[in-house]
Protein backbone atom coordinates (compact mmCIF):
# COMPACT_ATOMS: atom_id res chain seq x y z
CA UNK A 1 16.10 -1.61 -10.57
CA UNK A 2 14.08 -1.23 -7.48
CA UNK A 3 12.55 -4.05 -5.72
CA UNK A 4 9.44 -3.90 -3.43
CA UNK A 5 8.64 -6.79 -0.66
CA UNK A 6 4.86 -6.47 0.69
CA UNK A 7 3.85 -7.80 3.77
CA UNK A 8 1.69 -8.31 6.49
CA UNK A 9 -1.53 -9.73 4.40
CA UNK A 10 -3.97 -12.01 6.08
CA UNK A 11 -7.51 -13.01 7.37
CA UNK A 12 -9.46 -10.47 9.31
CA UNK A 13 -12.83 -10.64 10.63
CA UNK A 14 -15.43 -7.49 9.18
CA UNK A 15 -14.26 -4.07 11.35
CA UNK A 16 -11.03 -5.35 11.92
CA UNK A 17 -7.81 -3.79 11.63
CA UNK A 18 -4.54 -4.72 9.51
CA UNK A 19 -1.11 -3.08 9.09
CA UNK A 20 0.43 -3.82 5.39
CA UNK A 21 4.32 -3.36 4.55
CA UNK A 22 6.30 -2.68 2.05
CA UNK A 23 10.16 -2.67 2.17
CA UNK A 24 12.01 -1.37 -0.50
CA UNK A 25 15.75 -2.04 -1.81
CA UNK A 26 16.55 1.66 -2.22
CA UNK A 27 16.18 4.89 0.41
CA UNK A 28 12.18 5.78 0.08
CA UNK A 29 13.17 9.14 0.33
CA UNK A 30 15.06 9.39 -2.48
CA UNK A 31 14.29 12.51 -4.93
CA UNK A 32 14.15 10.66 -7.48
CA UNK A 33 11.06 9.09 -6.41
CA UNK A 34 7.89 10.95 -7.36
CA UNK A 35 5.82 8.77 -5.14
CA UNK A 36 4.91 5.73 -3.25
CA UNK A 37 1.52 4.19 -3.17
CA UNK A 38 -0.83 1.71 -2.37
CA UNK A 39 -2.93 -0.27 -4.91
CA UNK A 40 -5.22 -3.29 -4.56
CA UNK A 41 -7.04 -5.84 -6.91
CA UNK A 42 -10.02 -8.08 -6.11
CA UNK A 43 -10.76 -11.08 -7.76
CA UNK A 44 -11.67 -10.64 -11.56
CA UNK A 45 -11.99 -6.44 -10.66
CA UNK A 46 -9.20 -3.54 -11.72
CA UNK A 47 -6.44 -2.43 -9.34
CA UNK A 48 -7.26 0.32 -7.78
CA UNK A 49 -5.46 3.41 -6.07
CA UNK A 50 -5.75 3.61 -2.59
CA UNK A 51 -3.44 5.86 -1.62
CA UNK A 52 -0.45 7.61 -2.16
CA UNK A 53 2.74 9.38 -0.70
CA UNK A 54 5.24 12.10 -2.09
CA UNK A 55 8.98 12.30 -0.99
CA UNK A 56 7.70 15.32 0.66
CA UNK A 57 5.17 13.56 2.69
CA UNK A 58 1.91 14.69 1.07
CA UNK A 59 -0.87 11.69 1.07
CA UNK A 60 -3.85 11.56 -0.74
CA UNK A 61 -6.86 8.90 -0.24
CA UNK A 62 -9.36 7.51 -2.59
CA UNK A 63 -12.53 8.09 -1.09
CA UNK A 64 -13.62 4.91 -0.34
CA UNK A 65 -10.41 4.63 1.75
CA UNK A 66 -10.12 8.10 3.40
CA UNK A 67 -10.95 8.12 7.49
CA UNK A 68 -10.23 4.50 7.42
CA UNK A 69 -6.43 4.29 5.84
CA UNK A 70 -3.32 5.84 6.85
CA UNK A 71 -0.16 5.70 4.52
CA UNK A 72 3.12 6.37 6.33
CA UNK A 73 6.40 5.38 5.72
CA UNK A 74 9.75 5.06 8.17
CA UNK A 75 12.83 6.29 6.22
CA UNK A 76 14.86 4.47 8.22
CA UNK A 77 13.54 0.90 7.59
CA UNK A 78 13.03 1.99 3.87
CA UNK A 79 9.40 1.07 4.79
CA UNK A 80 5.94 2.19 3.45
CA UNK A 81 3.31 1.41 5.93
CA UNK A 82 -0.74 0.71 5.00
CA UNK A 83 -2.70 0.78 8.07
CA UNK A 84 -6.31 -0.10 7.57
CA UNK A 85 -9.08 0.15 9.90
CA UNK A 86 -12.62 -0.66 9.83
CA UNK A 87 -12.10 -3.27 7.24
CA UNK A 88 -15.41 -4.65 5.01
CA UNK A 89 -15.32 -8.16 3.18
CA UNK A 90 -15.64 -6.69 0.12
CA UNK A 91 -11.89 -5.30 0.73
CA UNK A 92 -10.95 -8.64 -0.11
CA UNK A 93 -8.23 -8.31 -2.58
CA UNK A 94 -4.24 -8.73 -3.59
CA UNK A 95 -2.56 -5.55 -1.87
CA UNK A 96 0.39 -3.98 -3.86
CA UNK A 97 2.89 -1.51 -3.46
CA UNK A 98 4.54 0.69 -5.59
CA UNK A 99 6.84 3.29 -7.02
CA UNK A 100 7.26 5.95 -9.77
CA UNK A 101 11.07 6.19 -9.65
CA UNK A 102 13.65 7.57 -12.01
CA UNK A 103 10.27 7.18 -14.87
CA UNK A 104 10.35 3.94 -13.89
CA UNK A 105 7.09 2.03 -12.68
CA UNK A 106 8.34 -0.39 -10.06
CA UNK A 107 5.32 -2.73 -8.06
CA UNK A 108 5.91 -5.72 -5.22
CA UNK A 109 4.45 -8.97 -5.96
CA UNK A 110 1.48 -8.13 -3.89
CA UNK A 111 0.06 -9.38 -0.55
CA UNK A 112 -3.31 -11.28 0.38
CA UNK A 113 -6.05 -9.43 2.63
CA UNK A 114 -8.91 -11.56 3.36
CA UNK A 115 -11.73 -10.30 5.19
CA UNK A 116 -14.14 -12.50 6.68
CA UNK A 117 -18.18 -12.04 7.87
């Protein structure tokens, strides 16, 4: 069982910036973890990939994100990092991390990003 605590959610005014957290309960570097990522879901809309991170360190970016986003992680915190940039209103949406571990999908309960006119 891995747990996931997101973080770091709140109000931001259009072209702002916000830096999103998610600590987990087991070492993120941890071979058996294929990957770490970043979703989101806006009112009454899909999650949707943002980004994502392999043990290895290889990212990848949905394009709406990409020049604007930066996943990173600190191994020693057991911490994956969202930093966002540049941020539009209709970014307004849940924030969620999570993990493909052992075949397991693991997600945190999500945090709040509000992005104001």
């Amino acid at each position: 069982q891995v747990q996931l605590v997101e973080s770091g959610g709140g109000t931001v005014q259009a072209g702002g910036s916000l830096r999103l957290s998610c600590t987990a309960s087991i070492p993120i570097n941890n071979f058996n973890t294929d990957f770490m990522a970043w979703y989101r879901q806006a009112p009454g809309k899909q999650r949707e990939l943002l980004a994502t991170m392999t043990v290895r360190g290889h990212t990848t970016y949905t394009d709406v994100v990409k020049g604007r986003f930066t996943i990173s992680r600190d191994d020693s915190k057991r911490t994956l990092y969202l930093d966002m940039k540049a941020l539009r209103p209709e970014e307004t949406a849940d924030y969620y991390c999570n993990t493909h571990h052992s075949g397991t999908d693991y997600w945190g309960q999500g945090t709040q990003v509000t992005v104001s006119l």
